[in-house]
N, C-alpha and C. Protein backbone atom coordinates (compact mmCIF):
# COMPACT_ATOMS: atom_id res chain seq x y z
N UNK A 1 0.85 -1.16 0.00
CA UNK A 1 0.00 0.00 0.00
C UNK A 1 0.89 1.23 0.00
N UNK A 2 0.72 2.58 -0.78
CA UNK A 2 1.68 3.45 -0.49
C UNK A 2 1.25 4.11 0.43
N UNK A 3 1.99 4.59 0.64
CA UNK A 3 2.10 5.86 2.02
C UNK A 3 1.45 6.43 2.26
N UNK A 4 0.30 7.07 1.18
CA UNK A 4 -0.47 8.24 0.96
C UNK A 4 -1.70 7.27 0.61
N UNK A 5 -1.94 6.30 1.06
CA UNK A 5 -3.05 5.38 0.34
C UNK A 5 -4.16 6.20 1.77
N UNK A 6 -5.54 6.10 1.15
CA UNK A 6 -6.45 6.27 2.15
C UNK A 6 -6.94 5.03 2.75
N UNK A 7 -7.19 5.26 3.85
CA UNK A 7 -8.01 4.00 4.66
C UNK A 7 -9.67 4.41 4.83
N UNK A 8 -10.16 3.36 4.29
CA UNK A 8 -11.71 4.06 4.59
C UNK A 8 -11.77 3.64 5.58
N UNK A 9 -12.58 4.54 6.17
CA UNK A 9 -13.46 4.80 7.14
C UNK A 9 -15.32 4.52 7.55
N UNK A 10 -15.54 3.57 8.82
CA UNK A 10 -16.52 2.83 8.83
C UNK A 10 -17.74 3.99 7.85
N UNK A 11 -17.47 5.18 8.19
CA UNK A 11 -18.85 5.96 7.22
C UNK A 11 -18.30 5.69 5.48
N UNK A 12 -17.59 5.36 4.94
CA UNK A 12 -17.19 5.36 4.03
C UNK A 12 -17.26 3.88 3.55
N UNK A 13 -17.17 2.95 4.36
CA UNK A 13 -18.15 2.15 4.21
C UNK A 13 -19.86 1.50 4.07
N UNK A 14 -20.06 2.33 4.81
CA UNK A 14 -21.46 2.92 5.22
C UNK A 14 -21.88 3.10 3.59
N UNK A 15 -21.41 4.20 3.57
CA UNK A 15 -22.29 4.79 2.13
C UNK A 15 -22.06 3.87 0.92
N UNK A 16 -20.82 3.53 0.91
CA UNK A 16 -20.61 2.12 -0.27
C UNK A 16 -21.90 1.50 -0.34
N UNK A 17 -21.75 1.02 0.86
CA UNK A 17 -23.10 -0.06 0.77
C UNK A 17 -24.49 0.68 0.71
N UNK A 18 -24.58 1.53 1.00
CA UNK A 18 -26.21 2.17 1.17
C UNK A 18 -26.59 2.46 -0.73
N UNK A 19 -25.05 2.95 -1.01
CA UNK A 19 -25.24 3.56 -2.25
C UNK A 19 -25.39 1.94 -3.35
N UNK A 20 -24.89 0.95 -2.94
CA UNK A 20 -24.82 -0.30 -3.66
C UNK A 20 -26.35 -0.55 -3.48
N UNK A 21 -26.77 -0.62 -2.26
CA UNK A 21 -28.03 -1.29 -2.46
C UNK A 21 -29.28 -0.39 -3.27
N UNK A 22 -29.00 1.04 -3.28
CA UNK A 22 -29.55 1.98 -3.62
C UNK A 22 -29.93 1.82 -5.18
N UNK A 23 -28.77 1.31 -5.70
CA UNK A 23 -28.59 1.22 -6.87
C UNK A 23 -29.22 0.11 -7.52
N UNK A 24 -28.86 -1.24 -6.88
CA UNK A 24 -29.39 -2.89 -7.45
C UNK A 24 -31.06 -2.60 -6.93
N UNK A 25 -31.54 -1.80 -5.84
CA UNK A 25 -32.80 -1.57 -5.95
C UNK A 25 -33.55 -0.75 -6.95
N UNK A 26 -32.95 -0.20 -7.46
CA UNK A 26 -33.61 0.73 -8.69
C UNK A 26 -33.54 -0.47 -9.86
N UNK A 27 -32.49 -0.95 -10.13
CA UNK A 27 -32.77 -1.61 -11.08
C UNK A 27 -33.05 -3.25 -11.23
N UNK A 28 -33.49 -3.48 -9.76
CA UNK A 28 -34.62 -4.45 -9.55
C UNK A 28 -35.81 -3.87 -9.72
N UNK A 29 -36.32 -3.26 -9.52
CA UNK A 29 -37.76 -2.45 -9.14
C UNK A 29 -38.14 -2.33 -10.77
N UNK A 30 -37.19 -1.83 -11.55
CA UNK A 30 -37.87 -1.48 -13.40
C UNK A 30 -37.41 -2.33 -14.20
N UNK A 31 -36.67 -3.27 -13.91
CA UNK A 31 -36.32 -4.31 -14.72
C UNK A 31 -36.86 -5.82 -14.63
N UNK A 32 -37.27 -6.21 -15.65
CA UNK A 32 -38.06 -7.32 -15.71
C UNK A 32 -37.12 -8.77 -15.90
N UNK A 33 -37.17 -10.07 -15.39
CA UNK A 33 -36.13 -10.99 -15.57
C UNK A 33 -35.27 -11.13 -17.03
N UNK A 34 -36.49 -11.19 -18.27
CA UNK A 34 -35.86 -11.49 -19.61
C UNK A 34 -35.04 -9.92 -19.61
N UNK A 35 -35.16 -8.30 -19.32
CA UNK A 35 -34.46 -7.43 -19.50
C UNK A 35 -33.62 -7.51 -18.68
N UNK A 36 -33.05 -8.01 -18.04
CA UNK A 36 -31.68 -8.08 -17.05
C UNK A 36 -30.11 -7.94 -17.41
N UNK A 37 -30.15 -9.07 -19.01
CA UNK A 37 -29.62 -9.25 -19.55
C UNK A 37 -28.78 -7.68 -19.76
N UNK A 38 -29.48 -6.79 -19.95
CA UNK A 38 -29.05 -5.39 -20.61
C UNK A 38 -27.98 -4.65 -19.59
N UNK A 39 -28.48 -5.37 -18.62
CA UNK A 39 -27.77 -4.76 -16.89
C UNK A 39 -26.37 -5.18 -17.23
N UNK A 40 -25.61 -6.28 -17.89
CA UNK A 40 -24.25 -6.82 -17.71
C UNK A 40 -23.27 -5.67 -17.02
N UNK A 41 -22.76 -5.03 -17.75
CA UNK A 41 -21.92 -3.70 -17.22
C UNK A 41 -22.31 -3.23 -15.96
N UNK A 42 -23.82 -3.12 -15.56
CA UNK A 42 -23.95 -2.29 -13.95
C UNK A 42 -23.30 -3.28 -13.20
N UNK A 43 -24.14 -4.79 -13.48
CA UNK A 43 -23.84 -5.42 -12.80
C UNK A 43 -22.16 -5.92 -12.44
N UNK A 44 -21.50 -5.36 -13.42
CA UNK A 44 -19.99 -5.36 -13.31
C UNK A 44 -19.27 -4.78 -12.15
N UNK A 45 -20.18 -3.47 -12.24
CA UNK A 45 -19.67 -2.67 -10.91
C UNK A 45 -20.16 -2.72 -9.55
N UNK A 46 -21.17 -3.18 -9.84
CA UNK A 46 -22.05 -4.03 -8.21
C UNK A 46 -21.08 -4.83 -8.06
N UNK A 47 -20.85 -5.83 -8.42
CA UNK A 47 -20.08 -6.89 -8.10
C UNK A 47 -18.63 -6.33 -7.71
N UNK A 48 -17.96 -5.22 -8.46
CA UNK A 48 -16.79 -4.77 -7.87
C UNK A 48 -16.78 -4.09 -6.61
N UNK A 49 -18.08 -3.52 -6.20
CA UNK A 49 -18.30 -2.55 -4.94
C UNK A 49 -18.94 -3.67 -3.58
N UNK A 50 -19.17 -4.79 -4.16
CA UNK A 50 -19.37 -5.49 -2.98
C UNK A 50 -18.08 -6.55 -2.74
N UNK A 51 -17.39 -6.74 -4.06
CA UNK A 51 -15.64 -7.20 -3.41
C UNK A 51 -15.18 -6.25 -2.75
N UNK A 52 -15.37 -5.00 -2.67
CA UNK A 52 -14.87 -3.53 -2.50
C UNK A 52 -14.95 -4.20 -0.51
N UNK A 53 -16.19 -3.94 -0.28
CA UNK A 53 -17.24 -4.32 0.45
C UNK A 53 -16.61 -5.54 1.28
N UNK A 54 -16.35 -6.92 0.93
CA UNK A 54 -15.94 -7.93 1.58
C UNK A 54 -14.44 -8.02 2.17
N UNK A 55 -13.67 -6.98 1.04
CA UNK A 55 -12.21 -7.07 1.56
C UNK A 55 -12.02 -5.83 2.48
N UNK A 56 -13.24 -5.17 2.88
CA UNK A 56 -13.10 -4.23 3.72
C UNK A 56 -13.51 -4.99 5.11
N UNK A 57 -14.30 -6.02 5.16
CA UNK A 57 -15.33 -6.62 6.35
C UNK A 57 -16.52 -5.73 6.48
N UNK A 58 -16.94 -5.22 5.66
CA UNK A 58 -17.90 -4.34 5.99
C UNK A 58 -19.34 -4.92 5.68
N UNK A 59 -20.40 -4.23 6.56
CA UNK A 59 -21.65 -4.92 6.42
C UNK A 59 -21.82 -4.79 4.84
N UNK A 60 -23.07 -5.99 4.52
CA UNK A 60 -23.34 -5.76 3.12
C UNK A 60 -25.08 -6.09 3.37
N UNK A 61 -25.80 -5.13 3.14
CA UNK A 61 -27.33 -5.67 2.88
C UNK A 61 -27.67 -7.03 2.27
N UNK A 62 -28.07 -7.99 2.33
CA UNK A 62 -28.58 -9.14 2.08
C UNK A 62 -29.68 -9.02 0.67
N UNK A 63 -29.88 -7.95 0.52
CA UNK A 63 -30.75 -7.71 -0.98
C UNK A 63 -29.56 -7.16 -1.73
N UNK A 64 -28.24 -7.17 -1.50
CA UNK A 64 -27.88 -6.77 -2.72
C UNK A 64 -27.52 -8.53 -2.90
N UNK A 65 -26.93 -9.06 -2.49
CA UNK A 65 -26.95 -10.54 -2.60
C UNK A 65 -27.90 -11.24 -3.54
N UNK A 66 -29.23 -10.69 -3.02
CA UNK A 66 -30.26 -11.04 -3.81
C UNK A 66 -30.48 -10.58 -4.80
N UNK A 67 -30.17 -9.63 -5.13
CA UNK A 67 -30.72 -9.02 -6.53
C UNK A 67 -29.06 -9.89 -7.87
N UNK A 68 -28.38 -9.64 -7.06
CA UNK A 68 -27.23 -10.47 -7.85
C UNK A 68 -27.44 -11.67 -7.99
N UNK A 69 -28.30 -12.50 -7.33
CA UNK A 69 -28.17 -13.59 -7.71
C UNK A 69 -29.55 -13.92 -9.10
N UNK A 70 -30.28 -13.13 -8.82
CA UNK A 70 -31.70 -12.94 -9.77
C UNK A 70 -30.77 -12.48 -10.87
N UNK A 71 -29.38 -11.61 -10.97
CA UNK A 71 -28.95 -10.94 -12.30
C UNK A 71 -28.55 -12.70 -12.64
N UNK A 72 -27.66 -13.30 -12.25
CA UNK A 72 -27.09 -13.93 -12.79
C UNK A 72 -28.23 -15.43 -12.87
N UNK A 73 -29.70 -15.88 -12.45
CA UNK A 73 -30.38 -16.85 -12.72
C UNK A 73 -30.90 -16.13 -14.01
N UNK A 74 -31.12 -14.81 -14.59
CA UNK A 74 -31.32 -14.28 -15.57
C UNK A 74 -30.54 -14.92 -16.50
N UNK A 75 -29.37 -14.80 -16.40
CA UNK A 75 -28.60 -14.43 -17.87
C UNK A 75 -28.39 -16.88 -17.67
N UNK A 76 -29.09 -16.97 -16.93
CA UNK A 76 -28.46 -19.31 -18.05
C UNK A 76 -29.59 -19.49 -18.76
């Protein structure tokens, strides 16, 4: 890590996640199973903000879990 690296901070965790779930809820709520497919890319960055998320130990809402797993029973 360099020297000047930031350490987040539990509110900075906080909002990660508020803002993650914020997000997979919007596009659970207007997206229909066969349109999911279109999500690939969001879902790119959900998935990077909740590794973000796990290698921090930080809480993670249990609906973003869920909505990721509905992206990916979408797309077999």
């Amino acid at each position: 890590m360099s020297k000047n690296a930031y350490q987040l901070t539990d509110r900075d965790k906080e909002t990660i996640s508020a803002l993650t779930l914020e997000f997979v809820t919007e596009l659970d709520l207007h997206y229909d199973d066969e349109d999911m497919h279109a999500l690939a890319s969001s879902f790119v960055v959900v998935k990077d903000a909740v590794a973000l998320l796990q290698r921090c130990n930080a809480h993670m809402n249990p609906d973003i879990s869920a909505v990721i797993g509905r992206f990916n029973r979408s797309r077999q």
